[in-house]
C-alpha atoms as a PDB file:
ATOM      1  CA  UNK A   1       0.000   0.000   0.000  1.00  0.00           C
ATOM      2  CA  UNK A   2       1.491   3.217  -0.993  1.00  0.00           C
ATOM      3  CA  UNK A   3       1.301   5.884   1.955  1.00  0.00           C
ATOM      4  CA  UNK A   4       2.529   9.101   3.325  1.00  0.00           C
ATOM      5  CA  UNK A   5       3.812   8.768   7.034  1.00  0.00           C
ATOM      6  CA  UNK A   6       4.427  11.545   9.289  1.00  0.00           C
ATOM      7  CA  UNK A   7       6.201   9.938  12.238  1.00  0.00           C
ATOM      8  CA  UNK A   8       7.854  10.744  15.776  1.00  0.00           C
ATOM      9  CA  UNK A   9       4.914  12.548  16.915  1.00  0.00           C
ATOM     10  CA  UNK A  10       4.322  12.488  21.077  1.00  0.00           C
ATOM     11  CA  UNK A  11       1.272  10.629  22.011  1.00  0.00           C
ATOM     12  CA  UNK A  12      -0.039  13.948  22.949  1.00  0.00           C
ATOM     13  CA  UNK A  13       0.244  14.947  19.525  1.00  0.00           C
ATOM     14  CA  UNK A  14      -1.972  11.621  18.535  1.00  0.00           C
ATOM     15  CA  UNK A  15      -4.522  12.402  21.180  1.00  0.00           C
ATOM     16  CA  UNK A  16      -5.082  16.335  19.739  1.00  0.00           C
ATOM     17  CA  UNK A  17      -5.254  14.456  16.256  1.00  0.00           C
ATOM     18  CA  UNK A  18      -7.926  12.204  17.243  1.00  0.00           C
ATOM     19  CA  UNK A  19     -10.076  14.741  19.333  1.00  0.00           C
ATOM     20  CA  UNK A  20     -10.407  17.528  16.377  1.00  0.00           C
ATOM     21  CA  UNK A  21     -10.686  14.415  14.141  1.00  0.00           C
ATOM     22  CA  UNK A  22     -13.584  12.870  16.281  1.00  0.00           C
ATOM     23  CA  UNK A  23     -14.614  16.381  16.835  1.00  0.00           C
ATOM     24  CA  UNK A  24     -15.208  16.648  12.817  1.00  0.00           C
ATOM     25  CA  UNK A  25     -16.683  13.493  12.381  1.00  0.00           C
ATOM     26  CA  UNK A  26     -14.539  11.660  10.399  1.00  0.00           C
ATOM     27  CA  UNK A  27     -14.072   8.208  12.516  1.00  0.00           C
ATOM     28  CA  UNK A  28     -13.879   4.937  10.740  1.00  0.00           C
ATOM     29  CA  UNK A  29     -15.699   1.851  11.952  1.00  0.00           C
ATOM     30  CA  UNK A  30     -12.512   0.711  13.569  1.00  0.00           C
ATOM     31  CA  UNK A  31     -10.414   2.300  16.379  1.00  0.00           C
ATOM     32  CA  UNK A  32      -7.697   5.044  15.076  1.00  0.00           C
ATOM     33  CA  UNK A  33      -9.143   4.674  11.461  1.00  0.00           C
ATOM     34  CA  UNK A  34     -10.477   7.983  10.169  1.00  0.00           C
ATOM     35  CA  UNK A  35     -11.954   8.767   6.761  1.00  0.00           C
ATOM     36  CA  UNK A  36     -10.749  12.231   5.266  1.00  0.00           C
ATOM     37  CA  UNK A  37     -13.274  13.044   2.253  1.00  0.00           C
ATOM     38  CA  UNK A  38     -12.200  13.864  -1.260  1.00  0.00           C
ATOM     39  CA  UNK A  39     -13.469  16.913  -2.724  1.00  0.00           C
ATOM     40  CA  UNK A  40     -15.680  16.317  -5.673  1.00  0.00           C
ATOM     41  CA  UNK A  41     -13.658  18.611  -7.927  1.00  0.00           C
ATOM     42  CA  UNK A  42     -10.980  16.530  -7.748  1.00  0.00           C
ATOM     43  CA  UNK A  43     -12.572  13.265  -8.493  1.00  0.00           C
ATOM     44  CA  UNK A  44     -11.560  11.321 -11.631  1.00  0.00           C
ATOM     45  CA  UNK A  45     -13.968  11.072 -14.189  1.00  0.00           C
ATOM     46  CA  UNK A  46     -14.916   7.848 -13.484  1.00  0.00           C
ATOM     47  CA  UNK A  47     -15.200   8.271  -9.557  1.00  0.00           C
ATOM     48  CA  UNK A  48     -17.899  11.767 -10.891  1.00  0.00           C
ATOM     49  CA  UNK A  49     -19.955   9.406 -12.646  1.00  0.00           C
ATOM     50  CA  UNK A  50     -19.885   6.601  -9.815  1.00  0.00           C
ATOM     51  CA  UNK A  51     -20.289   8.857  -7.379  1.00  0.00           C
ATOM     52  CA  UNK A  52     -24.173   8.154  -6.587  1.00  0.00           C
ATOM     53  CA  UNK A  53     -23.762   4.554  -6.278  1.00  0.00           C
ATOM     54  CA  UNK A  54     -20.210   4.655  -4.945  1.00  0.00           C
ATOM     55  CA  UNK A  55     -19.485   7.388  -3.153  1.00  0.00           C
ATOM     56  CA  UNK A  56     -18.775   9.602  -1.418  1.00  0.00           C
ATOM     57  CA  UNK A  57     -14.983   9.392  -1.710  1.00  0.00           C
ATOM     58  CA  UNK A  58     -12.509   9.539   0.913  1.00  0.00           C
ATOM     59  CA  UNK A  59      -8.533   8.553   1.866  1.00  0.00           C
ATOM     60  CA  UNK A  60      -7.816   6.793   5.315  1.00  0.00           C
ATOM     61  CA  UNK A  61      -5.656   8.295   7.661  1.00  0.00           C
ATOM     62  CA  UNK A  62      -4.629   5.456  10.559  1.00  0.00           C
ATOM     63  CA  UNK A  63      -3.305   6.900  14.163  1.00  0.00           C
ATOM     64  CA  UNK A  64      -1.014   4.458  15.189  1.00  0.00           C
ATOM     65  CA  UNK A  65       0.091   4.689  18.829  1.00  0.00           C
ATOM     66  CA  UNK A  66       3.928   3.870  19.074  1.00  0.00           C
ATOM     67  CA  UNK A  67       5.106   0.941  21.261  1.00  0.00           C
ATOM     68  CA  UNK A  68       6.962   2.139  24.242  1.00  0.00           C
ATOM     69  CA  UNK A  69      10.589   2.417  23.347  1.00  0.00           C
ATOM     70  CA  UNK A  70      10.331   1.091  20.035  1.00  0.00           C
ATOM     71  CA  UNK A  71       8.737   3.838  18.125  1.00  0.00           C
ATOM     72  CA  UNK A  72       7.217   6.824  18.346  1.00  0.00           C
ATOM     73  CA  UNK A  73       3.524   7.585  16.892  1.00  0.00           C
ATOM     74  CA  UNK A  74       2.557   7.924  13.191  1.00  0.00           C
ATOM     75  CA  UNK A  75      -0.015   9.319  11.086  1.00  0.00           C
ATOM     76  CA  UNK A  76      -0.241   7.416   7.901  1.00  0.00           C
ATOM     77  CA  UNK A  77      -2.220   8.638   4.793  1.00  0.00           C
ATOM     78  CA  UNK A  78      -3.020   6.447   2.676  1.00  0.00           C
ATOM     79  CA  UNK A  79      -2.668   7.213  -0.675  1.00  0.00           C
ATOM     80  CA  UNK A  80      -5.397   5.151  -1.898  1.00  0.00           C
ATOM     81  CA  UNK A  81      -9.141   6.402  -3.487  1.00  0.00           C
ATOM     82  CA  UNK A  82     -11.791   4.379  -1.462  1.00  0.00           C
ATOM     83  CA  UNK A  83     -15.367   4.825  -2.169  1.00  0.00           C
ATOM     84  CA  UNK A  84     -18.073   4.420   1.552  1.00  0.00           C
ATOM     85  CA  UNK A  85     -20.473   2.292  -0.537  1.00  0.00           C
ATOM     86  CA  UNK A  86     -18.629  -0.399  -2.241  1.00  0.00           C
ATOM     87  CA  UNK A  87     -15.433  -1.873  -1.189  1.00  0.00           C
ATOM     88  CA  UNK A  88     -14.557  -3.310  -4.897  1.00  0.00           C
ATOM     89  CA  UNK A  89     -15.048  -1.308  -8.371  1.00  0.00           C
ATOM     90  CA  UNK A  90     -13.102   0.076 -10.894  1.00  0.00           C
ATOM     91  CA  UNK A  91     -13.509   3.529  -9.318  1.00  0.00           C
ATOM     92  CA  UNK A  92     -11.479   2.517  -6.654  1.00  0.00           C
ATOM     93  CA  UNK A  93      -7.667   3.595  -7.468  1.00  0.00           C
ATOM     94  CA  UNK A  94      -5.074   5.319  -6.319  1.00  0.00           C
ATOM     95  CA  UNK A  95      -4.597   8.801  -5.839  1.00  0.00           C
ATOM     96  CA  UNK A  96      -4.237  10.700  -9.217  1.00  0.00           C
ATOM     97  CA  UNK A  97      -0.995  13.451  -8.299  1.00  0.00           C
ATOM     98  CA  UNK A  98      -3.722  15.808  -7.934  1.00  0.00           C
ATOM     99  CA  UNK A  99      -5.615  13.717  -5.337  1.00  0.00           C
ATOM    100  CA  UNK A 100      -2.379  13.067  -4.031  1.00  0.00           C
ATOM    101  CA  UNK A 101      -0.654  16.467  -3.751  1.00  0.00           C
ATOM    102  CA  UNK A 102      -4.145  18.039  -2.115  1.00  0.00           C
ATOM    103  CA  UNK A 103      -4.237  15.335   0.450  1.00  0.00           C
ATOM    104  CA  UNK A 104      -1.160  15.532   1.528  1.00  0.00           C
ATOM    105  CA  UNK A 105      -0.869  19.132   1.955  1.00  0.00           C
ATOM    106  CA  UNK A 106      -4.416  19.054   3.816  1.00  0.00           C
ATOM    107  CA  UNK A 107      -3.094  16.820   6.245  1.00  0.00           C
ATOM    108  CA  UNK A 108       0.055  19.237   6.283  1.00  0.00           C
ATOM    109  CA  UNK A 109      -1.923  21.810   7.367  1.00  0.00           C
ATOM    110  CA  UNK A 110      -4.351  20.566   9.631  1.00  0.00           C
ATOM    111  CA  UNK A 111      -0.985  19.123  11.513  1.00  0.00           C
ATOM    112  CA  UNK A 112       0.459  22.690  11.127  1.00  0.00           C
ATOM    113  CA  UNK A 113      -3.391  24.109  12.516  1.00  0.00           C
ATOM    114  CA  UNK A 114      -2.881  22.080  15.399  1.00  0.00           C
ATOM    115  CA  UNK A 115       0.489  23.314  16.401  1.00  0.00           C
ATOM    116  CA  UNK A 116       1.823  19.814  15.656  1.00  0.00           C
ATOM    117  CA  UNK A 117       5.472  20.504  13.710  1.00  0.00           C
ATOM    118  CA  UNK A 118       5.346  17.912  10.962  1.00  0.00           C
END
């Protein structure tokens, strides 16, 4: 799975991630999973025309917790185009360098919004 990691964060750093994540809604259905959504302008043309059966569109960011003195926490992106309604279909794909580029500098930001130095 291709991804963009931002590591050695502090576990307070993780817990100020999750709160203003859980705070905007975005949790997964599993623990430290949370769904950041795609804008629709930025959809390929394929994920536009899917996008009533499919959609919406998102990219999973995981908060992983680091194990005591073996790593520190990470935020990993992943850099892959899911869809909420269907796990399989061609619209599914991974991040066009458009997607890719406004993702990561989203999650850039928000870091940067949170006082977290990324």
């Amino acid at each position: 799975m291709r991804c963009y990691l931002v590591e050695d964060l502090l576990d307070a750093d993780l817990k100020k991630i999750a709160d203003t994540l859980d705070e905007l809604q975005l949790r997964g259905p599993l623990d430290g999973i949370y769904y950041l959504p795609l804008p629709e302008n930025l959809l390929q043309p394929e994920q536009t025309a899917h996008l009533d059966e499919c959609g919406p569109f998102f990219m999973a960011l995981e908060l992983v917790e680091g194990a005591s003195d073996m790593s520190e926490c990470q935020v990993r992106l992943e850099l892959l185009v899911r869809a909420r309604n269907k796990i399989r279909c061609s619209c599914v794909a991974y991040a066009t360098p458009d997607q890719r580029r406004h993702m990561i500098d989203y999650l850039d930001q928000f870091l940067n919004g949170l006082g977290i130095a990324a």
